[in-house]
N, C-alpha and C. Protein backbone atom coordinates (compact mmCIF):
# COMPACT_ATOMS: atom_id res chain seq x y z
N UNK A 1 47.12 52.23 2.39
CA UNK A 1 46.67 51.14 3.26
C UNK A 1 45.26 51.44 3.75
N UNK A 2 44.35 50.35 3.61
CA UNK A 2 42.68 50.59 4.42
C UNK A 2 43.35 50.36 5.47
N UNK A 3 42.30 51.76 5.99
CA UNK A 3 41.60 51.69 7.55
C UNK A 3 41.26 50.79 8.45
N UNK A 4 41.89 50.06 9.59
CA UNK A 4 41.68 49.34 9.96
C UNK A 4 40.01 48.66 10.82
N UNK A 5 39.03 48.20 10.52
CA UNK A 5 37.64 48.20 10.60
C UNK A 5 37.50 46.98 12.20
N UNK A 6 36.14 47.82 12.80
CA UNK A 6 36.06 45.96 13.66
C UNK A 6 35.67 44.93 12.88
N UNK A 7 35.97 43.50 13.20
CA UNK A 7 35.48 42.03 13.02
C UNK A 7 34.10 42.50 12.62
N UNK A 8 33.19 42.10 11.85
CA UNK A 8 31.88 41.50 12.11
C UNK A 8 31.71 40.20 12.90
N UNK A 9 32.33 39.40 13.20
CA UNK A 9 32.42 38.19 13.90
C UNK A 9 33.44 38.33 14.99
N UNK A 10 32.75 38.39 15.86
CA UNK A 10 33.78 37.96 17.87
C UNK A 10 33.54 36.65 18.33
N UNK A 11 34.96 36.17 18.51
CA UNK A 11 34.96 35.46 18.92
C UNK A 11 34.40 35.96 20.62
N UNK A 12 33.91 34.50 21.30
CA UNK A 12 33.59 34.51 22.24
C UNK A 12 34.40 35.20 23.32
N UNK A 13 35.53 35.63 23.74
CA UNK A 13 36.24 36.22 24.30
C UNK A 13 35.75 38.06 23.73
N UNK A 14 36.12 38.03 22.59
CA UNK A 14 35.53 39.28 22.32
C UNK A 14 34.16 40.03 22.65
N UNK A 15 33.75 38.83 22.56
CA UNK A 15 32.24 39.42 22.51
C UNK A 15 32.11 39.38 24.03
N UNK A 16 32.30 38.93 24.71
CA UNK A 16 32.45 38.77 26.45
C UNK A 16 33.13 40.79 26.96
N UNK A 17 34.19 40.85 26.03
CA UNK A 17 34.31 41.99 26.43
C UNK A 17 33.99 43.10 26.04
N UNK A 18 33.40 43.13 24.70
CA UNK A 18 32.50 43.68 24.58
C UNK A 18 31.57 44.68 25.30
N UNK A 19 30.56 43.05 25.92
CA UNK A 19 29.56 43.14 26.39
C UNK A 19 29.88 43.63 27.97
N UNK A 20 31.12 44.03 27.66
CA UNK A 20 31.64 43.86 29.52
C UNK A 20 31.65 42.71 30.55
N UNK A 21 31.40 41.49 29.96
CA UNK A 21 31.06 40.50 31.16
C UNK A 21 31.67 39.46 30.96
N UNK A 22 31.94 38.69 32.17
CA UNK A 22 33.22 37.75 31.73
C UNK A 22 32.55 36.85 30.56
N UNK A 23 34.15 35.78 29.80
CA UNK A 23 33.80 34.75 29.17
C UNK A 23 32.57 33.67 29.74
N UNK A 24 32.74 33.63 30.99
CA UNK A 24 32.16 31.95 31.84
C UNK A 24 30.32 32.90 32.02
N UNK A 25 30.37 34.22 32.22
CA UNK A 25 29.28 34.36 32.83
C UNK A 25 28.61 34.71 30.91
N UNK A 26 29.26 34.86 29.76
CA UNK A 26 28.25 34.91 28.60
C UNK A 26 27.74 33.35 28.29
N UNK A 27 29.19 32.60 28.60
CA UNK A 27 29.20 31.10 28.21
C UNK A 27 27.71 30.59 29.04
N UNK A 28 27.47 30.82 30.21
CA UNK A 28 26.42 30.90 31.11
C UNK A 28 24.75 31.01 30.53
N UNK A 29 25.00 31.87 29.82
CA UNK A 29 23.97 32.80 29.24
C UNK A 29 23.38 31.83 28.15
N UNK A 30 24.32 31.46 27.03
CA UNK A 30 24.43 30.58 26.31
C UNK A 30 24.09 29.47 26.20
N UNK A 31 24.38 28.41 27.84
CA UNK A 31 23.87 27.57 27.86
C UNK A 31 21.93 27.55 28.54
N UNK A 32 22.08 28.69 29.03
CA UNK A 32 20.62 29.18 29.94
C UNK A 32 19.98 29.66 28.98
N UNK A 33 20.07 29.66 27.50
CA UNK A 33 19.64 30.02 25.86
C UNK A 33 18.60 31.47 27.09
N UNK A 34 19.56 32.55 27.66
CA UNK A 34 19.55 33.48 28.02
C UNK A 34 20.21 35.02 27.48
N UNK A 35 21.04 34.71 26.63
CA UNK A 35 22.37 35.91 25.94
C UNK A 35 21.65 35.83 24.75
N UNK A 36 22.50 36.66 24.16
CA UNK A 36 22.22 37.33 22.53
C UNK A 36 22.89 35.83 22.15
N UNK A 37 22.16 35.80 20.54
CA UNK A 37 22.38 34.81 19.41
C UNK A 37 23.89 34.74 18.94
N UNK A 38 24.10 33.42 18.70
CA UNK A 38 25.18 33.24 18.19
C UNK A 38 25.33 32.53 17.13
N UNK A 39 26.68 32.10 16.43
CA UNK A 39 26.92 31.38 15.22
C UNK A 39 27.80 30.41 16.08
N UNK A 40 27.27 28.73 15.51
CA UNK A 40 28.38 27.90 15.54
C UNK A 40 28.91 27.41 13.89
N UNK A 41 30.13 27.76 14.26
CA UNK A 41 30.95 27.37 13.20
C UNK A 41 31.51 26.32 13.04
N UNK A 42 31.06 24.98 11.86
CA UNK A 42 31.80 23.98 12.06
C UNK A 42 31.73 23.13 13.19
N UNK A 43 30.15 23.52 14.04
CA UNK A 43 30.10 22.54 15.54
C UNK A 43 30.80 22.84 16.19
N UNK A 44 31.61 23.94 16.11
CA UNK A 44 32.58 23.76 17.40
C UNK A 44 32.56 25.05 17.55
N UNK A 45 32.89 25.73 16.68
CA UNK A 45 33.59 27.81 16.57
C UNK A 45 32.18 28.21 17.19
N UNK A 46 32.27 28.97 18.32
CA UNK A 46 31.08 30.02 18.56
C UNK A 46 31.76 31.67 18.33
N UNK A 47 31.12 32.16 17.82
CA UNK A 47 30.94 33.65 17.31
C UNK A 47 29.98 34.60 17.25
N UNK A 48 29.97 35.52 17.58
CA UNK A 48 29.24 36.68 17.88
C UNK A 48 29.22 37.51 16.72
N UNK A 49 28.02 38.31 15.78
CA UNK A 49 27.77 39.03 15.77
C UNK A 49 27.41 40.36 15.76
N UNK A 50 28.56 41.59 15.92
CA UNK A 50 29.01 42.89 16.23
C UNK A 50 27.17 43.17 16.18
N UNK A 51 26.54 43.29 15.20
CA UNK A 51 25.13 43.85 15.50
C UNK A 51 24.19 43.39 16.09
N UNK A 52 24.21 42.20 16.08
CA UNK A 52 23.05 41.03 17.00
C UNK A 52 23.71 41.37 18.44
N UNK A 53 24.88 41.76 19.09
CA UNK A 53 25.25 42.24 20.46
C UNK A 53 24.35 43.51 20.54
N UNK A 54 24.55 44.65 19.50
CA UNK A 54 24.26 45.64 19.79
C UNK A 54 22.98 45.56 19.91
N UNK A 55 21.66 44.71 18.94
CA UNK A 55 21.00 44.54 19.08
C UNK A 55 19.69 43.60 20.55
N UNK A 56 20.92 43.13 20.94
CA UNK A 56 20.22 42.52 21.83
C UNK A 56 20.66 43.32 23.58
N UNK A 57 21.61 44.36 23.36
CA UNK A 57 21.74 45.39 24.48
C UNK A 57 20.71 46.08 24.22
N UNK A 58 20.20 46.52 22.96
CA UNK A 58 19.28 48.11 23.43
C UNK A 58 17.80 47.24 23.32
N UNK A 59 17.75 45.62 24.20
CA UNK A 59 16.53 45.00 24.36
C UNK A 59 16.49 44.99 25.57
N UNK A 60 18.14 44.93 26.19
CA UNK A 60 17.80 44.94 28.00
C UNK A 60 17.60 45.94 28.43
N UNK A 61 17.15 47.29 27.53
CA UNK A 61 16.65 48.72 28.30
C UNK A 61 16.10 48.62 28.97
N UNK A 62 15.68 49.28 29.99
CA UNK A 62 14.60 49.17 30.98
C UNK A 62 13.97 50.85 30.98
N UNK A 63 13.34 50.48 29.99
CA UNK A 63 12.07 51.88 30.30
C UNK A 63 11.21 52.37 30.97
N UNK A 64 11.44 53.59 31.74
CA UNK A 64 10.23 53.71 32.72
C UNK A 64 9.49 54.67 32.07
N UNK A 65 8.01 54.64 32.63
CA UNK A 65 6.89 55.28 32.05
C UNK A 65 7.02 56.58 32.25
N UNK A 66 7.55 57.79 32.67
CA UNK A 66 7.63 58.90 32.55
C UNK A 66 8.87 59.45 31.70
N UNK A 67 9.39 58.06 30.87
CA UNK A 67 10.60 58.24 30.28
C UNK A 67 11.90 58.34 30.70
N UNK A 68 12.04 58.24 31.46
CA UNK A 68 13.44 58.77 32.70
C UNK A 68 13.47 60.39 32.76
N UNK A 69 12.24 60.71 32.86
CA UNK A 69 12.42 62.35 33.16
C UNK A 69 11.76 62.40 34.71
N UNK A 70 12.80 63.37 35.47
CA UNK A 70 12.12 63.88 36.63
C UNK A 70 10.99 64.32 36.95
C-alpha cells in the first residue's frame, strides 16, 4: 500500500487550518484580495494550493535589519 501523502489542493477549511486562522477570517482575506491565491473550481469550488500557502507565509516575514540577532 502507498504512503499516505498531503492534498496538493485544500479545500478552504483546510487551508484555514493550515494557516492557523479561522475559515471567515481567510474567507475575509479573500474577499479584501488580501490572503494567498486561490483556485476557483467550476465558479464555485475554492481551493488552496499546499505551496502557494507556504509561499505566501514566508512573504509575511518580517525582517529586521540586524537580522534578528542581538
Amino acid at each position: 500500500m502507498a504512503p499516505q501523502t498531503t492534498p496538493t489542493f485544500l479545500t478552504e477549511s483546510e487551508a484555514a487550518e493550515y494557516l492557523g486562522v479561522s475559515k471567515k477570517t481567510l474567507q475575509r482575506w479573500r474577499f479584501g484580495r488580501l490572503g494567498p491565491n486561490y483556485v476557483k473550481v467550476a465558479g464555485k469550488l475554492i481551493r488552496y494550493h499546499q505551496a502557494i500557502l507556504d509561499t505566501w507565509m514566508d512573504q509575511q516575514t518580517i525582517k529586521h535589519e540586524n537580522g534578528g540577532q542581538l
